[in-house]
C-alpha atoms as a PDB file:
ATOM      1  CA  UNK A   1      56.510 -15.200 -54.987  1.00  0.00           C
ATOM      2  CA  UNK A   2      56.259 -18.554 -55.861  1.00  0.00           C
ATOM      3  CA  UNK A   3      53.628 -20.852 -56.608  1.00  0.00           C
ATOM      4  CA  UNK A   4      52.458 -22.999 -54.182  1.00  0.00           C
ATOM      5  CA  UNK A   5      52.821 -26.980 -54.335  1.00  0.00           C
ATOM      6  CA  UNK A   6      49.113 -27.967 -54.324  1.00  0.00           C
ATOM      7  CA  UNK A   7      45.830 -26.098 -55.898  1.00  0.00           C
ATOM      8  CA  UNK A   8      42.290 -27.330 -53.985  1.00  0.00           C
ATOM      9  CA  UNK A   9      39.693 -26.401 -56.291  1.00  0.00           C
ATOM     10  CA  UNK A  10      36.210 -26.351 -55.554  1.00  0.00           C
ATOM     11  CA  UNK A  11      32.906 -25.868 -57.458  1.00  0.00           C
ATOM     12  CA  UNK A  12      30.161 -23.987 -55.526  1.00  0.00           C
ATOM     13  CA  UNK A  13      26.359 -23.951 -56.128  1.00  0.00           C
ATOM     14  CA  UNK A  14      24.026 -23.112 -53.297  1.00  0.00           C
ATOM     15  CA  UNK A  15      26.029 -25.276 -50.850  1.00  0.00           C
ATOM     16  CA  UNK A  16      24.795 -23.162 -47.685  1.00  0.00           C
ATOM     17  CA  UNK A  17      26.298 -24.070 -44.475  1.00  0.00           C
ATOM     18  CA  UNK A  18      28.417 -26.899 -45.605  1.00  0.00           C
ATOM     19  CA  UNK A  19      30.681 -24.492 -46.832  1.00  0.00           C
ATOM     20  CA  UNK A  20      31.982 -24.091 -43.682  1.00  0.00           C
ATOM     21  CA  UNK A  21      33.392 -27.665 -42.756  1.00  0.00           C
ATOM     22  CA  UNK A  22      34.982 -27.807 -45.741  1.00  0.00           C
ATOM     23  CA  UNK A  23      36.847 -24.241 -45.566  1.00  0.00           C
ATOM     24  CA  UNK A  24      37.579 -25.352 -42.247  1.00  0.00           C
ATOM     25  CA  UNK A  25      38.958 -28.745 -43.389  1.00  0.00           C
ATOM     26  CA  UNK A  26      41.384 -26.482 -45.974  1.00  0.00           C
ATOM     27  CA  UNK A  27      42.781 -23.894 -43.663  1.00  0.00           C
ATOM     28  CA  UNK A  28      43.578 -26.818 -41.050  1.00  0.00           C
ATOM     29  CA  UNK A  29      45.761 -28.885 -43.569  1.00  0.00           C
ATOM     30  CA  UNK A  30      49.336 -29.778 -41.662  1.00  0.00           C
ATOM     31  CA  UNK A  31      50.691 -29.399 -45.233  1.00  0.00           C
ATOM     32  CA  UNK A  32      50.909 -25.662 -45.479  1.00  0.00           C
ATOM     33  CA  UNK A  33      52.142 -24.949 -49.497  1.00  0.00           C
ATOM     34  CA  UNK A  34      48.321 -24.649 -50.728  1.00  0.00           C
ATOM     35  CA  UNK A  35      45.981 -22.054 -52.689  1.00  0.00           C
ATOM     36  CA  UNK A  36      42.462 -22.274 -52.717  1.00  0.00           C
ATOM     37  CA  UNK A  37      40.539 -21.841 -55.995  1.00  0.00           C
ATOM     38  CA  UNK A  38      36.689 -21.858 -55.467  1.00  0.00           C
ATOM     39  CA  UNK A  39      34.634 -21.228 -58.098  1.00  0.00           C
ATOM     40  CA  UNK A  40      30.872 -20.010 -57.550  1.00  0.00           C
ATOM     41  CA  UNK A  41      28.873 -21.549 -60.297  1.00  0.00           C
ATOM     42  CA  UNK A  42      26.136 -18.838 -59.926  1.00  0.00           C
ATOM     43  CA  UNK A  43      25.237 -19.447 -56.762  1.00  0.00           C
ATOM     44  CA  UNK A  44      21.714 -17.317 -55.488  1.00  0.00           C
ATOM     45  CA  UNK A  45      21.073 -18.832 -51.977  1.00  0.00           C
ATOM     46  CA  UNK A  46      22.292 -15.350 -49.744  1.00  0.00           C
ATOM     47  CA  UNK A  47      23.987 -18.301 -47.361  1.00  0.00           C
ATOM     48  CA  UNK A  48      26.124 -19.873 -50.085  1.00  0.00           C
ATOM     49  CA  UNK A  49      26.911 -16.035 -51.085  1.00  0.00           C
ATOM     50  CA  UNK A  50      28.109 -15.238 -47.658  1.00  0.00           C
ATOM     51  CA  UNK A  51      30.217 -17.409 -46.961  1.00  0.00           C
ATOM     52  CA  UNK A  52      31.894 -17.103 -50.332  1.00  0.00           C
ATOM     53  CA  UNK A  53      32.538 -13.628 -49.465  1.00  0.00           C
ATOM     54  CA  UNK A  54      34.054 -14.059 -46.180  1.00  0.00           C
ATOM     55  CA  UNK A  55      36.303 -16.594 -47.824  1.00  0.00           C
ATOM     56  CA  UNK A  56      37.531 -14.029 -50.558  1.00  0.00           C
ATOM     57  CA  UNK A  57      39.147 -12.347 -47.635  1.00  0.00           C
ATOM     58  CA  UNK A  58      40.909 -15.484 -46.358  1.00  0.00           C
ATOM     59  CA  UNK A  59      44.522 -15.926 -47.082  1.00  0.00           C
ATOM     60  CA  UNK A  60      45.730 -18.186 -50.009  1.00  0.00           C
ATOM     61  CA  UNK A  61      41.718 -18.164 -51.173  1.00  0.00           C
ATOM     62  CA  UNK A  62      40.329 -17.147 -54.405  1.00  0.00           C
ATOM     63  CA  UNK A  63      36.707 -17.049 -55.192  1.00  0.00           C
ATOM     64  CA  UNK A  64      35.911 -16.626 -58.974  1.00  0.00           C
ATOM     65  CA  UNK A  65      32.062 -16.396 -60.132  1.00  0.00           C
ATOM     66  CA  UNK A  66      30.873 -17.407 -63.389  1.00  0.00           C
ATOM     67  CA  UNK A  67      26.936 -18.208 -64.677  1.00  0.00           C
ATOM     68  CA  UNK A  68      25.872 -21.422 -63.624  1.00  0.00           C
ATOM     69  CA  UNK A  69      27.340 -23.781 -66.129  1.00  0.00           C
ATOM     70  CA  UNK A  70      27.467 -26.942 -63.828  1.00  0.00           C
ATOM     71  CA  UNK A  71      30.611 -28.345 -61.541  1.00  0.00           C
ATOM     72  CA  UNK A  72      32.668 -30.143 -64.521  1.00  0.00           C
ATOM     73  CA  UNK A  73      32.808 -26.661 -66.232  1.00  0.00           C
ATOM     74  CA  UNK A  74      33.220 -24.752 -62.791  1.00  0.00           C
ATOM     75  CA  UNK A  75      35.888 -27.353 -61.947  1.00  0.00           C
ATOM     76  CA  UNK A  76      37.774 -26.641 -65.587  1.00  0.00           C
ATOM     77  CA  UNK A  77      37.436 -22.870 -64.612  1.00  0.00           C
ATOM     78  CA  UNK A  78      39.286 -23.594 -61.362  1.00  0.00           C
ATOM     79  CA  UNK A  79      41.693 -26.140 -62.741  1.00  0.00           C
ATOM     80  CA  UNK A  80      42.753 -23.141 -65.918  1.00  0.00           C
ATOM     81  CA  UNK A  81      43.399 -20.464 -62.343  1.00  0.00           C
ATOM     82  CA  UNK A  82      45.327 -23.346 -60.391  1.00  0.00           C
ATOM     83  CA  UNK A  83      49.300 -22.538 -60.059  1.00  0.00           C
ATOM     84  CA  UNK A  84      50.155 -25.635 -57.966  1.00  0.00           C
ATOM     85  CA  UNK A  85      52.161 -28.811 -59.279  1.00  0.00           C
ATOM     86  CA  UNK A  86      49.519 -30.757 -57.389  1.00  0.00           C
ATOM     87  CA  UNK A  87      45.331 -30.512 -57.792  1.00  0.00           C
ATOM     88  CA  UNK A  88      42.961 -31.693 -55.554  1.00  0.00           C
ATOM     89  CA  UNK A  89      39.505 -31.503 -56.783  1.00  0.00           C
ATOM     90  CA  UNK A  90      37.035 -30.662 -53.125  1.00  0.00           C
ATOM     91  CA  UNK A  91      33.460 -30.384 -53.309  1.00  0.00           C
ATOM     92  CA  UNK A  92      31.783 -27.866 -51.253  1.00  0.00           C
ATOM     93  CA  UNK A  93      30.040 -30.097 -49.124  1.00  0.00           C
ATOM     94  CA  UNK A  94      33.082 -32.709 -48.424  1.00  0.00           C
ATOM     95  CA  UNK A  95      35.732 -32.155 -46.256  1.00  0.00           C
ATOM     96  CA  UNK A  96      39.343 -33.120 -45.436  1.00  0.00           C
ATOM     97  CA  UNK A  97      41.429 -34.810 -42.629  1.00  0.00           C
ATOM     98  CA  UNK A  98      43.869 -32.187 -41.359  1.00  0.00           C
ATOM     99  CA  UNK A  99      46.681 -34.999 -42.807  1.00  0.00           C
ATOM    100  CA  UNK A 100      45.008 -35.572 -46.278  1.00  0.00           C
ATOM    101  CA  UNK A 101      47.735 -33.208 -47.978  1.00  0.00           C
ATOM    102  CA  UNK A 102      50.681 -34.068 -45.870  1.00  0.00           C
ATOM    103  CA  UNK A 103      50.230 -38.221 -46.080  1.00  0.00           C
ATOM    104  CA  UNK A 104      49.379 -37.535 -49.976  1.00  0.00           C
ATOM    105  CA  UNK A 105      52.372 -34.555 -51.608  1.00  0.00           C
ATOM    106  CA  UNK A 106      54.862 -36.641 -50.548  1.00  0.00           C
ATOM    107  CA  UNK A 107      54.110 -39.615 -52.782  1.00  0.00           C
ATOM    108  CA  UNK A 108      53.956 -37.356 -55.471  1.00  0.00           C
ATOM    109  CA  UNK A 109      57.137 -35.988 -54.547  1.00  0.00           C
ATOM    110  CA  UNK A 110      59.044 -39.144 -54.138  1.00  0.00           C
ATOM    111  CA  UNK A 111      57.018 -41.217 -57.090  1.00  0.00           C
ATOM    112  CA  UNK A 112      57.740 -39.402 -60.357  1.00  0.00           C
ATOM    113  CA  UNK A 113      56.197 -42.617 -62.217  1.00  0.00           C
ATOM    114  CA  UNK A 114      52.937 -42.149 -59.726  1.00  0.00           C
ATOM    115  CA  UNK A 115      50.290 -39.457 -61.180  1.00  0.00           C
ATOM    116  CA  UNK A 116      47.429 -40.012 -58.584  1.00  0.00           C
ATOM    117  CA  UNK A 117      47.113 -40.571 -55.124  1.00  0.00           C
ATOM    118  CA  UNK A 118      43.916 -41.164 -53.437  1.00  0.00           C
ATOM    119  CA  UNK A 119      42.654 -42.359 -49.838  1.00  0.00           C
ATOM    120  CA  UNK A 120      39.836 -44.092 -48.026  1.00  0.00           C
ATOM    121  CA  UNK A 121      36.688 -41.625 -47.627  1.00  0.00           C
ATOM    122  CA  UNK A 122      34.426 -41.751 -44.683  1.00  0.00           C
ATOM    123  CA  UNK A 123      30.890 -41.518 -45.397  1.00  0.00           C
ATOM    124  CA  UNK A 124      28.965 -38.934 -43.895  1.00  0.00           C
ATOM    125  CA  UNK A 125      25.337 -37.985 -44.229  1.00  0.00           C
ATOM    126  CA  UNK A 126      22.987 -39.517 -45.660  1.00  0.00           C
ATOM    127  CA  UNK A 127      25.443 -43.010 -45.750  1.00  0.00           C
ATOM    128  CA  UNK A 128      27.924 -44.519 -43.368  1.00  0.00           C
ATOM    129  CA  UNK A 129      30.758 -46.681 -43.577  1.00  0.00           C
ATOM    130  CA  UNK A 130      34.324 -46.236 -45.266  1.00  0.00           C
ATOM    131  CA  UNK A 131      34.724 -46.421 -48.945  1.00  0.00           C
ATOM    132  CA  UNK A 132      38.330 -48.346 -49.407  1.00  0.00           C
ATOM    133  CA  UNK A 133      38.684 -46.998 -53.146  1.00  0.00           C
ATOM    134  CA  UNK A 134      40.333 -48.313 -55.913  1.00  0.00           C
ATOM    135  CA  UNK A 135      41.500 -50.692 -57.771  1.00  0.00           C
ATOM    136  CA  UNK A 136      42.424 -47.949 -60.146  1.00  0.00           C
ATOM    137  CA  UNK A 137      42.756 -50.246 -63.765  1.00  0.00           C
ATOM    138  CA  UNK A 138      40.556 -49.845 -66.601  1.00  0.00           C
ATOM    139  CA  UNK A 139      38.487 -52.975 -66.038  1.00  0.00           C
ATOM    140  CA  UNK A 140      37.829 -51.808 -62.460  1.00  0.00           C
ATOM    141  CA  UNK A 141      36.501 -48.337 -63.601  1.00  0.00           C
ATOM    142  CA  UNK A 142      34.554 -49.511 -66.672  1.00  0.00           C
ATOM    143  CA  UNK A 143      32.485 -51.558 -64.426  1.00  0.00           C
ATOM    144  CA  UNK A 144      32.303 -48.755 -61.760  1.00  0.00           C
ATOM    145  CA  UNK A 145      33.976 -45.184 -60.283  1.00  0.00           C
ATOM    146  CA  UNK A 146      36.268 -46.466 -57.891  1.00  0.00           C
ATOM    147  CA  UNK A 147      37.724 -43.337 -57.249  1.00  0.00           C
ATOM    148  CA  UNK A 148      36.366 -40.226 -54.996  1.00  0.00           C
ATOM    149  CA  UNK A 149      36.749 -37.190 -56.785  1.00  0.00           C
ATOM    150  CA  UNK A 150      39.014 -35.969 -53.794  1.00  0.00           C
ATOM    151  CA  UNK A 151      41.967 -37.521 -55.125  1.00  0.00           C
ATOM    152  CA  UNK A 152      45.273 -35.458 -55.814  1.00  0.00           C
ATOM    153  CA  UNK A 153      46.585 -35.770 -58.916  1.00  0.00           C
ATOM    154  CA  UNK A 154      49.398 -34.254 -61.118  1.00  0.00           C
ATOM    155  CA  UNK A 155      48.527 -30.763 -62.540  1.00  0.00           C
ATOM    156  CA  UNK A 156      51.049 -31.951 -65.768  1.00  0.00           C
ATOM    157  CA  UNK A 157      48.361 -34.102 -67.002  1.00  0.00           C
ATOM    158  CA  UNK A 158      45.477 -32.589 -68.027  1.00  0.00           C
ATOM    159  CA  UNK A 159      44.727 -29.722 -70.269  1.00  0.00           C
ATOM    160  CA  UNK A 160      41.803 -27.425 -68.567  1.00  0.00           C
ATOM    161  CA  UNK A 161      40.310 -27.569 -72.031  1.00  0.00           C
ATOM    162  CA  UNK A 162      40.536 -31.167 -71.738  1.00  0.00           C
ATOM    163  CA  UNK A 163      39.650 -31.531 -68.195  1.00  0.00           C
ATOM    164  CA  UNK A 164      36.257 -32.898 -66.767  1.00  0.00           C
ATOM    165  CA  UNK A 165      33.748 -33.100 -69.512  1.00  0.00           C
ATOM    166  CA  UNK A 166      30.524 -30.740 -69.135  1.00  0.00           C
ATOM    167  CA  UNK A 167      28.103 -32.701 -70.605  1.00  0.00           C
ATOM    168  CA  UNK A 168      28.033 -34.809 -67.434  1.00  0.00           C
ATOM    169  CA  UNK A 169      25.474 -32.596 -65.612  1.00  0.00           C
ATOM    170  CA  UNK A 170      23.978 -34.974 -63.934  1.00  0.00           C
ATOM    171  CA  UNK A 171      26.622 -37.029 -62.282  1.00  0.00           C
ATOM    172  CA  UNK A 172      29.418 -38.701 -63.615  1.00  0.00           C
ATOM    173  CA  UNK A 173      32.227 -36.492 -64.628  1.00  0.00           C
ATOM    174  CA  UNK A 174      34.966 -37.054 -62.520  1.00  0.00           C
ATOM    175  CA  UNK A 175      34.089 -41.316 -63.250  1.00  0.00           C
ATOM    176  CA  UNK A 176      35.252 -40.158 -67.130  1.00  0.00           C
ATOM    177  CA  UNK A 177      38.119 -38.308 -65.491  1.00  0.00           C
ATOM    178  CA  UNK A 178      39.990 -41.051 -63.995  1.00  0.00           C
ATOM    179  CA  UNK A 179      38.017 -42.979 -66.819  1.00  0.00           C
ATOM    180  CA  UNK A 180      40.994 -41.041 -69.461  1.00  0.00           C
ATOM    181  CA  UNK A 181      43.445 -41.030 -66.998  1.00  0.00           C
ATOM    182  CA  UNK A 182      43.826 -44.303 -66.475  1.00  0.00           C
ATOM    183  CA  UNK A 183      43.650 -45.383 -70.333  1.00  0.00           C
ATOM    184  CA  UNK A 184      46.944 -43.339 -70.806  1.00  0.00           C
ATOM    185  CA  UNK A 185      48.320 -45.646 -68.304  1.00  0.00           C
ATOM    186  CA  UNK A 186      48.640 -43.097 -65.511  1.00  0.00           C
ATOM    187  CA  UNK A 187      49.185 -45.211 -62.279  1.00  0.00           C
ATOM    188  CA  UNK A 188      47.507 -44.843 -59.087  1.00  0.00           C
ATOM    189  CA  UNK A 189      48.774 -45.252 -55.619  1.00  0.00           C
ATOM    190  CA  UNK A 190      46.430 -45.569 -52.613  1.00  0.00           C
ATOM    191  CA  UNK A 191      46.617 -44.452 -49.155  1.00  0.00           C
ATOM    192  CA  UNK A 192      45.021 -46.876 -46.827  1.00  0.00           C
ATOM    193  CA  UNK A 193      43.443 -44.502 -44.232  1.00  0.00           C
ATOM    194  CA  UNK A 194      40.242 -42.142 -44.175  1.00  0.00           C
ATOM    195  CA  UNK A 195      41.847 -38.944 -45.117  1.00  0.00           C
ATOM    196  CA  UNK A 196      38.232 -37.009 -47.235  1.00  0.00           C
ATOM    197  CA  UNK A 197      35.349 -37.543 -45.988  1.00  0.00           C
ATOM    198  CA  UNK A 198      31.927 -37.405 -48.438  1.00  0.00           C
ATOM    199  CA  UNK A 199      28.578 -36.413 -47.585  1.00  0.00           C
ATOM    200  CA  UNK A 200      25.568 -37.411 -49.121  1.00  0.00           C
ATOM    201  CA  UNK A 201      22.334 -35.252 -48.459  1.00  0.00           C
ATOM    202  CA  UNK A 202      18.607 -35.851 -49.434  1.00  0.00           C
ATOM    203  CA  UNK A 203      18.008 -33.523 -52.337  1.00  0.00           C
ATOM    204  CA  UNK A 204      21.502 -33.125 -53.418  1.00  0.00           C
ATOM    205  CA  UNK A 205      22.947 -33.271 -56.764  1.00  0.00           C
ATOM    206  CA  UNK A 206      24.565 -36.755 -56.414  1.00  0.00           C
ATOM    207  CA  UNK A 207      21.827 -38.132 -54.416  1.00  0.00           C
ATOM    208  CA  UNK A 208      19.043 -36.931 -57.300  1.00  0.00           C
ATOM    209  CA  UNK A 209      21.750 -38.416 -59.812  1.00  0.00           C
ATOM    210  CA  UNK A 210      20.921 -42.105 -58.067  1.00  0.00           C
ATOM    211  CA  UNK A 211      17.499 -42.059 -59.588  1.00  0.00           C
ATOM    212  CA  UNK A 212      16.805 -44.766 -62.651  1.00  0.00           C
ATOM    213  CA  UNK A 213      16.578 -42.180 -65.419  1.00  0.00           C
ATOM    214  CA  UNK A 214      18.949 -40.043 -64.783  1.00  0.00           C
ATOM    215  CA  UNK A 215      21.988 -43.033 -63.576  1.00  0.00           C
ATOM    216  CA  UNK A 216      20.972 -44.696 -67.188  1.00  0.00           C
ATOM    217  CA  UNK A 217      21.451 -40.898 -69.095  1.00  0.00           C
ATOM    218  CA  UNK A 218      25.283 -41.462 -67.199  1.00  0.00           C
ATOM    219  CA  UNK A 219      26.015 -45.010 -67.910  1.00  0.00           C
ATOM    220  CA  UNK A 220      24.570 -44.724 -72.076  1.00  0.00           C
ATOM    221  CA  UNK A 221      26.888 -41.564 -71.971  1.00  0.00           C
ATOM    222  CA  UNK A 222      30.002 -43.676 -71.136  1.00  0.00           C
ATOM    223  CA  UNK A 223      29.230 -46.830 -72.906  1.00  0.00           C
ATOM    224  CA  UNK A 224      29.412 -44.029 -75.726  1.00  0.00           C
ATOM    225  CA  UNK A 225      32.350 -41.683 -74.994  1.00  0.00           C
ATOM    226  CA  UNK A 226      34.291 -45.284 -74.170  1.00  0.00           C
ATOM    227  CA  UNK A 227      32.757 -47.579 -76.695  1.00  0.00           C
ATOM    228  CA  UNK A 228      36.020 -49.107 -77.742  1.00  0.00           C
ATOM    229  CA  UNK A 229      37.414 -49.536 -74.255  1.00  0.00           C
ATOM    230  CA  UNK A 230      34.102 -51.283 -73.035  1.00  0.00           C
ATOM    231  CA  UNK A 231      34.344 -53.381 -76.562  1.00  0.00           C
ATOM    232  CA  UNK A 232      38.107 -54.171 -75.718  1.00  0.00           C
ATOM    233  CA  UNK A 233      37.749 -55.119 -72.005  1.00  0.00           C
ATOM    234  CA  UNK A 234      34.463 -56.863 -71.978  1.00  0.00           C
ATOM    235  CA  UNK A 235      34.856 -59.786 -70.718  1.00  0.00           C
ATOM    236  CA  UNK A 236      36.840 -58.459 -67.421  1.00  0.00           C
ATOM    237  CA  UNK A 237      34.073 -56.135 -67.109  1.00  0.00           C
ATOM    238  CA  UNK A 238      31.300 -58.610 -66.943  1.00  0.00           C
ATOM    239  CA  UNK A 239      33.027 -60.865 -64.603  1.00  0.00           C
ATOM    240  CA  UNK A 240      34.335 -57.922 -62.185  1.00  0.00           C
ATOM    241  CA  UNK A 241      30.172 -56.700 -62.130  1.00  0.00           C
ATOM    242  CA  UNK A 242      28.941 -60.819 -61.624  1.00  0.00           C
ATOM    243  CA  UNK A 243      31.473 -61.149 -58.976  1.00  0.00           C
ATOM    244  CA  UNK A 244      30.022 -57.762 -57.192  1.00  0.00           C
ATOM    245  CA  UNK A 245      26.530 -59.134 -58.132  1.00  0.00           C
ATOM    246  CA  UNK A 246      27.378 -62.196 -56.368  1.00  0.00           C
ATOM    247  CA  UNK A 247      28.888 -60.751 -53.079  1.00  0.00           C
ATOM    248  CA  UNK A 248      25.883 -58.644 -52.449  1.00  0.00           C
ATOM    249  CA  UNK A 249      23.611 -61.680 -52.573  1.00  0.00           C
ATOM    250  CA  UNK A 250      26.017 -63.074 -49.952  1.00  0.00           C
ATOM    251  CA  UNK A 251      25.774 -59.851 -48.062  1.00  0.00           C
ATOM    252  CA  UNK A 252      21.858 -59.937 -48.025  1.00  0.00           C
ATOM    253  CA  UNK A 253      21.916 -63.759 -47.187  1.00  0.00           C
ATOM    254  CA  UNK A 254      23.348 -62.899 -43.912  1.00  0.00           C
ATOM    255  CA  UNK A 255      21.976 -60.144 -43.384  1.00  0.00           C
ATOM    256  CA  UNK A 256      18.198 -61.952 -43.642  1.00  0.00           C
ATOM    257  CA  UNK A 257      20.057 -64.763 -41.577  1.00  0.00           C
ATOM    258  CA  UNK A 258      19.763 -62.681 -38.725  1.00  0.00           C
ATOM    259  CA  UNK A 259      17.553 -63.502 -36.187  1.00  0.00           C
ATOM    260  CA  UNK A 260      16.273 -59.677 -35.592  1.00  0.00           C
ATOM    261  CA  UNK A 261      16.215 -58.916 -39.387  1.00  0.00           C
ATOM    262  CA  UNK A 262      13.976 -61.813 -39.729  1.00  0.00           C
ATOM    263  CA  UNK A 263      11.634 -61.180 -37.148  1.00  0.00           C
ATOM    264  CA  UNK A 264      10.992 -57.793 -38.327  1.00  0.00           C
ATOM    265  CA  UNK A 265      10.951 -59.209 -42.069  1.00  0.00           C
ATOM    266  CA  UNK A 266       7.914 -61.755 -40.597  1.00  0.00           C
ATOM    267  CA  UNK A 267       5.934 -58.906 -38.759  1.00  0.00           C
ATOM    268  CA  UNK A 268       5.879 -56.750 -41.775  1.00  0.00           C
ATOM    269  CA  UNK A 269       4.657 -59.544 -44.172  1.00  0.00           C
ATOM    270  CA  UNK A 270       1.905 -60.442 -41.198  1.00  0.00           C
ATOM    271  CA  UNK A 271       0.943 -57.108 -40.890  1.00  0.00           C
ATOM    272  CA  UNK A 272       0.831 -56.868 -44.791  1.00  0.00           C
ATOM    273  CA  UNK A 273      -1.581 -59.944 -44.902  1.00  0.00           C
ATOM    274  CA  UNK A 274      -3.895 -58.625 -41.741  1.00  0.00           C
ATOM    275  CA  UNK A 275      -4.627 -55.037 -43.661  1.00  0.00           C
ATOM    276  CA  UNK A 276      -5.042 -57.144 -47.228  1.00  0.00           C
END
């Protein structure tokens, strides 16, 4: 037999019923030439257990468990089983667009000088909108992860020992990811349609991770790990964040210029004042 073209991986803790979108979103690809490698990360919640148990039965799916460790180490665990040419990093609760694999492989297949290929991502959840990622340049990323972590990328180009660092519990690892990637000058091509789709729930992981304490643990850790690139590209950085700090004052200027918005903004202050 040979191995297939692309390896999904996917890290597992206590997901529950979200599981089940996303297997779905697999098993529909148009692409066919996939595996599956989840990896349980000592999951507990009989729901999340289930499911992972049912899909050890499905075709071209592997389920390996481990301790809980965290998803960068569950995600190395996955990446050292993957066989394909291609990864594609999944989290349990995201999903794909039956066309993610088959408007994505065959850049890879035509590109050699192209290592990544990533999409728009809907935003479902606990947030709406499209997320048009990228730039993918090392100015872009210093300032901020402009990458989903549902991107494919070549297998060729990362050592599982070298793969997403574990000491990113909180949030943050697959930012240092593309963080290395693109340093070695790996180039990036993007695919201008909503192909993964990323949901953001109250209590999860990456939601908790947009608290103060723990987003400042993140950003120290990667003004550390990348001291000299932050030293190097400065400047850029500074003007790419006072550029975004200047378009969402915009933003909010027209969003308070709205009639409705207003209104409501004048009841609450009157309504402030009347209880004071």
């Amino acid at each position: 037999m040979t191995a297939p073209r692309v390896s999904v991986i996917t890290p597992v803790f206590d997901t529950g019923a979200a599981l089940e979108p996303m297997f779905a979103s697999v098993a529909a690809q148009t692409y066919a030439d996939w595996e599956h490698v989840v990896v349980d990360d000592g999951s507990t919640d009989p729901t999340t257990r289930r499911l992972l148990d049912a899909a050890a039965t499905r075709p071209k799916t592997t389920v390996r468990r481990t301790p809980n460790r965290g998803p960068a180490a569950a995600r190395n665990e996955a990446l050292a089983a993957a066989t394909g040419a291609y990864v594609l990093p999944l989290d349990a609760d995201d999903y794909l667009a039956p066309a993610f694999l088959a408007r994505t492989v065959p850049i890879l297949h035509a590109e050699p000088d192209v290592g990544i290929v990533h999409t728009w991502v809907g935003l479902v959840g606990g947030h709406v909108g499209t997320w048009k990622t990228g730039p993918v340049t090392i100015p872009a990323l210093l300032a901020r992860c402009t990458l989903h972590v549902t991107s494919l990328f070549r297998r060729a180009l990362v050592d599982p020992a070298d793969g997403f660092d574990a000491r990113f519990v909180e949030t943050g690892e697959d930012w240092d990811f593309w963080i290395r990637l693109a340093a070695r000058g790996v180039v990036a091509k993007e695919v201008p349609e909503v192909l993964a789709y990323y949901r953001r729930t109250a209590g999860s992981r990456d939601d908790a991770a947009r608290g103060p304490e723990r987003a400042d643990a993140v950003m120290r850790r990667l003004l550390a790990k990348h001291h000299d690139l932050y030293g190097a590209h400065a400047p850029e950085v500074i003007a790419l964040l006072f550029r975004e700090v200047t378009q969402l004052g915009k933003s909010l200027q027209r969003v308070y210029a709205n009639p409705l918005v207003r209104a409501v903004v004048q009841a609450r202050e009157l309504l402030g004042r009347s209880r004071a």
